[in-house]
C-alpha atoms as a PDB file:
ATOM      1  CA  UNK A   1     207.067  11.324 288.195  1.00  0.00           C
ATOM      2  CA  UNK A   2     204.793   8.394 287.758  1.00  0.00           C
ATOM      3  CA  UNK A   3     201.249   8.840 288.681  1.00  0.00           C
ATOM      4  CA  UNK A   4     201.137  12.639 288.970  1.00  0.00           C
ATOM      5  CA  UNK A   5     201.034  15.653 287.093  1.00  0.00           C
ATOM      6  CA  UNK A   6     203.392  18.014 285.498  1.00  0.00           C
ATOM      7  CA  UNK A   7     202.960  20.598 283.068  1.00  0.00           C
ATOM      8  CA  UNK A   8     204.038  20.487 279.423  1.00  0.00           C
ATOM      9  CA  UNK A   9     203.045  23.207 276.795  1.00  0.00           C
ATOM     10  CA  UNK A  10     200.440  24.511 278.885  1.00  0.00           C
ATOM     11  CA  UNK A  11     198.522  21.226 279.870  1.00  0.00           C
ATOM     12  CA  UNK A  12     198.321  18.950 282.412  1.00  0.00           C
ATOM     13  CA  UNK A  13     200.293  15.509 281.377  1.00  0.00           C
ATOM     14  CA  UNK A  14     199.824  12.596 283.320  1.00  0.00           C
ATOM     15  CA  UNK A  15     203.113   9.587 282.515  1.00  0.00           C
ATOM     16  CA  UNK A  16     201.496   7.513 280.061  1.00  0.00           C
ATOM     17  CA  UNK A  17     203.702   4.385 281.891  1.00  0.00           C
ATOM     18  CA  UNK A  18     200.746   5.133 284.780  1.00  0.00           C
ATOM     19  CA  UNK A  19     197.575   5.471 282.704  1.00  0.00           C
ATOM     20  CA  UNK A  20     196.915   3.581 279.472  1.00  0.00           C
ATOM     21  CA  UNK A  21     193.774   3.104 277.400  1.00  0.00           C
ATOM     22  CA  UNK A  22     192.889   1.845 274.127  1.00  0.00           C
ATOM     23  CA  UNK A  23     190.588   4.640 272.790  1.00  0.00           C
ATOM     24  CA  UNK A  24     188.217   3.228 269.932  1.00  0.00           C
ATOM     25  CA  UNK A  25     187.663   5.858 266.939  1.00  0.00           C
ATOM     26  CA  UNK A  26     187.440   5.815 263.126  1.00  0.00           C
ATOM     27  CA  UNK A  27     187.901   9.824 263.892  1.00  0.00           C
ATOM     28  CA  UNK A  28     191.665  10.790 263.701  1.00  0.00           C
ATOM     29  CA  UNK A  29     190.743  14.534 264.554  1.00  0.00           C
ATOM     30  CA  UNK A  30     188.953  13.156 267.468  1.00  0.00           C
ATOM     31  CA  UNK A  31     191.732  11.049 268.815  1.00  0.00           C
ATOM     32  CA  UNK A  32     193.982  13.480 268.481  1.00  0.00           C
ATOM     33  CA  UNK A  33     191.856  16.202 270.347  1.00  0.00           C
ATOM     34  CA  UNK A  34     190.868  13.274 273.504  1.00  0.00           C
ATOM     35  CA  UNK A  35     194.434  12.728 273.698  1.00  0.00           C
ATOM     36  CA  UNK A  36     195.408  16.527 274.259  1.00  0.00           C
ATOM     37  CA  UNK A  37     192.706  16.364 276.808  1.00  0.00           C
ATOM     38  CA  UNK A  38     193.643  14.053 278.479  1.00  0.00           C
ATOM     39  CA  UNK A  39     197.612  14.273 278.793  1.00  0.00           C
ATOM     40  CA  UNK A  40     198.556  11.004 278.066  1.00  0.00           C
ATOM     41  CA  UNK A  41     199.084   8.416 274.315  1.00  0.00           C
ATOM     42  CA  UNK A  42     196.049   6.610 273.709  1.00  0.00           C
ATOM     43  CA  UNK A  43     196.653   3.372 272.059  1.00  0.00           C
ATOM     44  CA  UNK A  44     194.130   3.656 268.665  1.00  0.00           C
ATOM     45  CA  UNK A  45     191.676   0.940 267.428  1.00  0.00           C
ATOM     46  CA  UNK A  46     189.967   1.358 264.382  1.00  0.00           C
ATOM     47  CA  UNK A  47     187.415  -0.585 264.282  1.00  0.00           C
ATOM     48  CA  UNK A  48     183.480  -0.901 262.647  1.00  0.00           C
ATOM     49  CA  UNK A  49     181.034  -1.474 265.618  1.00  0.00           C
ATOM     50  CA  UNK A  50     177.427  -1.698 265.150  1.00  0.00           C
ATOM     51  CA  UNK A  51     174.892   0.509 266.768  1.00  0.00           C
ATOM     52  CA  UNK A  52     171.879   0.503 269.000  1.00  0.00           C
ATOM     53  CA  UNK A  53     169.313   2.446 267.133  1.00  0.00           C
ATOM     54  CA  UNK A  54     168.578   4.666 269.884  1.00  0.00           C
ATOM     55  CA  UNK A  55     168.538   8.712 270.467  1.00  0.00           C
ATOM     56  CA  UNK A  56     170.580   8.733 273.869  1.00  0.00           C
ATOM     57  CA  UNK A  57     174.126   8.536 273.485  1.00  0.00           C
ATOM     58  CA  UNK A  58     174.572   6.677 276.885  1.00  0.00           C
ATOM     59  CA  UNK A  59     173.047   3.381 275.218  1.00  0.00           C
ATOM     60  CA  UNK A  60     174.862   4.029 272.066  1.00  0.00           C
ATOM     61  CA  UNK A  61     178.511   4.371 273.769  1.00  0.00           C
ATOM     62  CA  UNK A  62     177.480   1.788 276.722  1.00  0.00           C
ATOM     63  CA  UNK A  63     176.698  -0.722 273.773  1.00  0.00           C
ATOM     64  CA  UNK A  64     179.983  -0.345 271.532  1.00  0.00           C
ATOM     65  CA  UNK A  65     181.786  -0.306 274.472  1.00  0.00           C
ATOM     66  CA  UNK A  66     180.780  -3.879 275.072  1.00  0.00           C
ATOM     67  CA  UNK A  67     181.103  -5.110 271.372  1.00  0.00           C
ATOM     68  CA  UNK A  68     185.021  -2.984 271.084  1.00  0.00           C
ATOM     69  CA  UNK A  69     185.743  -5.082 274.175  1.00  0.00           C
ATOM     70  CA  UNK A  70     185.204  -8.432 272.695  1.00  0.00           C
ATOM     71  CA  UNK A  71     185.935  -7.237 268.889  1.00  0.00           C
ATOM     72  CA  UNK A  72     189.814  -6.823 270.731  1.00  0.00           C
ATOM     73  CA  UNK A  73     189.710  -9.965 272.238  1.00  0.00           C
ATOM     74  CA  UNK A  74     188.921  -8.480 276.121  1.00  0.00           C
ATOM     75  CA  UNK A  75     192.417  -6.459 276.679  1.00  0.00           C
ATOM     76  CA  UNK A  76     193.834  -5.945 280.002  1.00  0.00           C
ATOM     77  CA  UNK A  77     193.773  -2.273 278.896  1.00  0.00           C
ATOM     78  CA  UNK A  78     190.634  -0.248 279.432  1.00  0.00           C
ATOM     79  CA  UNK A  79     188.709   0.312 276.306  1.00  0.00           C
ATOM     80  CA  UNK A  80     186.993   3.878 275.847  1.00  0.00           C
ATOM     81  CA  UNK A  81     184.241   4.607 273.163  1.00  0.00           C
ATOM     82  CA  UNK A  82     182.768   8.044 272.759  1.00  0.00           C
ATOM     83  CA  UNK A  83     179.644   9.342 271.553  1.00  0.00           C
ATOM     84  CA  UNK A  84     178.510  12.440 271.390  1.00  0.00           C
ATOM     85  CA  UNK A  85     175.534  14.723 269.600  1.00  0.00           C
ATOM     86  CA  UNK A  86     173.549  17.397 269.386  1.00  0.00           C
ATOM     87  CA  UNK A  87     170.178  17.740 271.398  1.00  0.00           C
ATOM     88  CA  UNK A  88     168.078  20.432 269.730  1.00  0.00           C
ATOM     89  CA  UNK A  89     165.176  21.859 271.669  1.00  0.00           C
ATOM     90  CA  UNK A  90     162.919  22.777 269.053  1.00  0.00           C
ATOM     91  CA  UNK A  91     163.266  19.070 267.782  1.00  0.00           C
ATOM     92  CA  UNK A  92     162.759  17.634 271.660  1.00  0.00           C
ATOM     93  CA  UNK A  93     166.157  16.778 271.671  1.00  0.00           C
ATOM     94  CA  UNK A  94     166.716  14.842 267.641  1.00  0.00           C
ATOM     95  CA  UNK A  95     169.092  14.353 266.863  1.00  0.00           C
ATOM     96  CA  UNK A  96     171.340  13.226 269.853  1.00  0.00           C
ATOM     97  CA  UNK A  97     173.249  10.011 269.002  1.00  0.00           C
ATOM     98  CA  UNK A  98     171.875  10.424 265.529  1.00  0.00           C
ATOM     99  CA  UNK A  99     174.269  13.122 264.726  1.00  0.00           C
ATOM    100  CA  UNK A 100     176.977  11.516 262.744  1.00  0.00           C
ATOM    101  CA  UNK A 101     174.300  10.336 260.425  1.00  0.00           C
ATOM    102  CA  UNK A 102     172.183  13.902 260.135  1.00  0.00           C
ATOM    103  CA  UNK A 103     175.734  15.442 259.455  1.00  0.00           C
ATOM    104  CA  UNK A 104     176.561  13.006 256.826  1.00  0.00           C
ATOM    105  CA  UNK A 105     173.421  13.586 255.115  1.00  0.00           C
ATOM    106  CA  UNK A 106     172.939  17.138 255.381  1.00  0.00           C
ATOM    107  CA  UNK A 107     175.893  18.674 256.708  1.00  0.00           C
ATOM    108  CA  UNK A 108     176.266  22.338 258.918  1.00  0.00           C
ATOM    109  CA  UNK A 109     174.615  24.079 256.511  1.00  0.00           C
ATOM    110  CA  UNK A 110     171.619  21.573 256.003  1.00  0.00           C
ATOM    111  CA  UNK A 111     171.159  20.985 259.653  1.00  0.00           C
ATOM    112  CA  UNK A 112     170.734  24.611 260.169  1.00  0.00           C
ATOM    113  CA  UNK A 113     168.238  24.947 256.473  1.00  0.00           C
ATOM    114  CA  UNK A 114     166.017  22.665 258.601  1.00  0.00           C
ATOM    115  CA  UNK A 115     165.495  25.007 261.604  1.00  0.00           C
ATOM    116  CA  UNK A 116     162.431  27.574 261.584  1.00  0.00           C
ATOM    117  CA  UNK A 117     163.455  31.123 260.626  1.00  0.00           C
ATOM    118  CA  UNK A 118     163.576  32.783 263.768  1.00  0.00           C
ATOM    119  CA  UNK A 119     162.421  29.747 265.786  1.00  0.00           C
ATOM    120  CA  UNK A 120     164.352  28.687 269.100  1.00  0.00           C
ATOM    121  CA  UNK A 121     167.852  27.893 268.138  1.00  0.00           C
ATOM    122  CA  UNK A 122     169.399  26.500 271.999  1.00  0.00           C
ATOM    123  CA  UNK A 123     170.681  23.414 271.500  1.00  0.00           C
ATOM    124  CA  UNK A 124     173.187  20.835 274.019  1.00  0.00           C
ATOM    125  CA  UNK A 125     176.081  19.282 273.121  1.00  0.00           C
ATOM    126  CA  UNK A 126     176.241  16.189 275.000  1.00  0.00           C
ATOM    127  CA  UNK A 127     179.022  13.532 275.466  1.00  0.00           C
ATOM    128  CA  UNK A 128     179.439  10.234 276.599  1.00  0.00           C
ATOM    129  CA  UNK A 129     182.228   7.858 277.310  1.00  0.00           C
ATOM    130  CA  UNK A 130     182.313   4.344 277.665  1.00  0.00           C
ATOM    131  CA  UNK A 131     185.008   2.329 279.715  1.00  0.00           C
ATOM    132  CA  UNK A 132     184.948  -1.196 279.598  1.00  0.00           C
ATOM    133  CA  UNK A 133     186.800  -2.568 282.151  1.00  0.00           C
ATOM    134  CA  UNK A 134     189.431  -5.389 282.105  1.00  0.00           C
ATOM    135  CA  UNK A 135     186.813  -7.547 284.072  1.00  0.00           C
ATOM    136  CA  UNK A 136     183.870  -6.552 281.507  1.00  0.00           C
ATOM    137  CA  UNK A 137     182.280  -3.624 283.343  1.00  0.00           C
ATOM    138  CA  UNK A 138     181.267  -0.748 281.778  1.00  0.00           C
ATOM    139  CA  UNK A 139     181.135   2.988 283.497  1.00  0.00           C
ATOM    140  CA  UNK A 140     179.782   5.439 281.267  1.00  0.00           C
ATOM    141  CA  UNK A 141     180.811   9.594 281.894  1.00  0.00           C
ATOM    142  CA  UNK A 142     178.231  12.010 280.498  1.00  0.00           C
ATOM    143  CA  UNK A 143     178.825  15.529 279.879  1.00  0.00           C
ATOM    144  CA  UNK A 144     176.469  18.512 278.773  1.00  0.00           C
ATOM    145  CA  UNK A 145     177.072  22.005 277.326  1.00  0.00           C
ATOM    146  CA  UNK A 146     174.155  24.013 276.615  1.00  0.00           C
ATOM    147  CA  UNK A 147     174.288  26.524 274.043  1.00  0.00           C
ATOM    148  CA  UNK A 148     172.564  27.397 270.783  1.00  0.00           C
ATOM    149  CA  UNK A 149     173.154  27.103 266.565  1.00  0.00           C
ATOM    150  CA  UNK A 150     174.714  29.784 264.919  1.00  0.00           C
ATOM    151  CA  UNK A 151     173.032  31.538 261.872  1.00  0.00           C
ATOM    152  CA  UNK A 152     175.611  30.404 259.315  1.00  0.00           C
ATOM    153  CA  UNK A 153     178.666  28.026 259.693  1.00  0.00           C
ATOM    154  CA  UNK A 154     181.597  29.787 261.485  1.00  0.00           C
ATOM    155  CA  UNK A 155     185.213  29.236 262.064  1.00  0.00           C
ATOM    156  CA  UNK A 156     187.642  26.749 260.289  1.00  0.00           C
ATOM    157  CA  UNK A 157     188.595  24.580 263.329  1.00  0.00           C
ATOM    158  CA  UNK A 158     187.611  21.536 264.605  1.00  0.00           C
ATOM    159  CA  UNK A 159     185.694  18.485 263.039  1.00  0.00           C
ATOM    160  CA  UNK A 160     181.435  17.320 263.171  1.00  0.00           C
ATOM    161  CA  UNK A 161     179.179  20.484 264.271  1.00  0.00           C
ATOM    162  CA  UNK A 162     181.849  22.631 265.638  1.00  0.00           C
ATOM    163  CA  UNK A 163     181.183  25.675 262.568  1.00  0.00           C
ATOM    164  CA  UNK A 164     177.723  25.912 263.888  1.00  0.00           C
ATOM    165  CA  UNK A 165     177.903  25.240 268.092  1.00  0.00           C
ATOM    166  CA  UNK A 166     178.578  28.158 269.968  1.00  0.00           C
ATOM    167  CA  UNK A 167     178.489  27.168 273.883  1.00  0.00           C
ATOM    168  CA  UNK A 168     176.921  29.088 276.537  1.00  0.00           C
ATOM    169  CA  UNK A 169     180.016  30.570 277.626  1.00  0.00           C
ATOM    170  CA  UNK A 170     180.849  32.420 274.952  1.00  0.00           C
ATOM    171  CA  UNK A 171     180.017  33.591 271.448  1.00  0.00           C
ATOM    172  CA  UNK A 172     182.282  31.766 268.808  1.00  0.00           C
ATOM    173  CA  UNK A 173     181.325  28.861 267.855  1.00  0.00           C
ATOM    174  CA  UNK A 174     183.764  26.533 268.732  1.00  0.00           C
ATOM    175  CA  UNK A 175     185.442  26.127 265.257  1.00  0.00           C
ATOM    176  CA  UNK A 176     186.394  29.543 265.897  1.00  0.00           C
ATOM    177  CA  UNK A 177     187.957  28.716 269.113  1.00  0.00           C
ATOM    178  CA  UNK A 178     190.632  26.497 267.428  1.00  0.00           C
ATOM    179  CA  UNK A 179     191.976  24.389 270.649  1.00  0.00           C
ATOM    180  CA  UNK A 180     190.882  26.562 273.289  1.00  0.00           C
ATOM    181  CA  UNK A 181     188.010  24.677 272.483  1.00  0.00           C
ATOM    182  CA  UNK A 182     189.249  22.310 274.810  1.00  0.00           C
ATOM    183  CA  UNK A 183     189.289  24.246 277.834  1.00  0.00           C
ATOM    184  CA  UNK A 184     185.584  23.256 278.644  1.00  0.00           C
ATOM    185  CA  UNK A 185     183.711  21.395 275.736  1.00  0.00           C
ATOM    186  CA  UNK A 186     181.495  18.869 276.106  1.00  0.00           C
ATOM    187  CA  UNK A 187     184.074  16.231 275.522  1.00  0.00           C
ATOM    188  CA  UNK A 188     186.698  17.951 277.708  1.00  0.00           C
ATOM    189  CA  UNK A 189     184.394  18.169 280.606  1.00  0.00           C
ATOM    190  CA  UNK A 190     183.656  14.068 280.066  1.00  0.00           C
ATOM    191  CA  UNK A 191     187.085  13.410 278.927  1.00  0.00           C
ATOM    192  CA  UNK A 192     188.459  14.787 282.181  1.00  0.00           C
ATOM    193  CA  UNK A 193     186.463  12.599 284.462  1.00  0.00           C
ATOM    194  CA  UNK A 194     187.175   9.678 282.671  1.00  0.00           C
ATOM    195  CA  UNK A 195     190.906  10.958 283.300  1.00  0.00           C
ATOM    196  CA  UNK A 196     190.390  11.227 286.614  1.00  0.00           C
ATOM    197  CA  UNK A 197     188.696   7.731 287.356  1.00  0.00           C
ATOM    198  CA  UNK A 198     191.958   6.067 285.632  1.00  0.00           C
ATOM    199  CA  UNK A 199     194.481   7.306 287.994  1.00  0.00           C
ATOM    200  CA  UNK A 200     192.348   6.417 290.969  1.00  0.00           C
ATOM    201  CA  UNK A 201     192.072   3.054 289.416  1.00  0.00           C
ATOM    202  CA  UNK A 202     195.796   2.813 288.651  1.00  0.00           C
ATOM    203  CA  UNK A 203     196.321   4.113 291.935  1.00  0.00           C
ATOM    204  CA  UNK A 204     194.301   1.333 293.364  1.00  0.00           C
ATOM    205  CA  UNK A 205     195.902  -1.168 291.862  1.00  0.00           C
END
């Protein structure tokens, strides 16, 4: 059944003999949860990249995209690189590709200490991947969810801000969700197009 889909444990799975990637991540949880979304083994590479100091996460992934590429010695394979924030609208969108670093720092429960007491509280999560092609070009798939921070961390699933995001479309955060999470995050909704561009591509070939 190469090159289409069939349906295993409730999710689309595409044969991993027709799509392959090289997914870069220090973020184990992460790869795990892209490769659920995307129905097919991702081939891991840890690796240190250096960043763009820059709030949109579209430079950010474009950018380690590009160094990931040459860092694995330009692979056939395509080479995907995510980034992904919060955008806070009380804070004009900080921290966006800053994230990682705020969390670090501060954590849930600091991130939410630093928002006014009854103050505006909608916030997007916002993802971007970053294929680098085997010829060097790199596509870049952006995703938004807009939702708003919870009062106090919630939930005991998922990695990053998930306690304290609660999308939109419903009212758990999505560390409450556990994996149904991944029926329309942020990164699902990016994840999937990326998906989608690598079968046409294979199917190109």
């Amino acid at each position: 059944m190469h090159g289409r889909d069939c349906i295993i444990k409730n999710r689309p799975y595409v044969d991993s003999y027709a799509v392959r990637a090289i997914f870069v991540t220090t973020n184990e949880h992460k790869r795990r949860e892209v490769q659920e979304i995307l129905g097919f083994d991702l081939e891991r590479a840890d690796l240190a990249l250096p960043e763009i100091q820059a709030i949109d996460p579209a430079e950010v992934a474009a950018e380690k995209a590009r160094a990931a590429r040459e860092a694995l010695g330009r692979p056939e394979l395509p080479v995907l690189v995510e980034d992904s924030g919060l955008m806070v609208d009380a804070w004009d969108g900080f921290p966006g590709a800053f994230t990682k670093w705020l969390m670090q720092s501060v954590g849930n429960e600091g991130l939410l200490r630093m928002l006014a007491e009854g103050g505006d509280r909608s916030a997007t999560a916002v993802c971007v991947v970053a294929l680098a092609e085997a010829d060097g070009t790199v596509r870049t798939f952006r995703s938004e969810v807009p939702g708003s921070l919870a009062e106090s961390p919630r939930g005991a699933g998922g990695f990053g801000y998930d306690p304290v995001f609660i999308p939109g479309w419903s009212s758990m955060t999505y560390a409450e969700m556990g994996e149904d999470k991944n029926a329309d995050s942020h990164r699902a909704r990016a994840f999937r197009t990326v998906r989608e561009w690598l079968r046409g591509a294979q199917n190109r070939v």
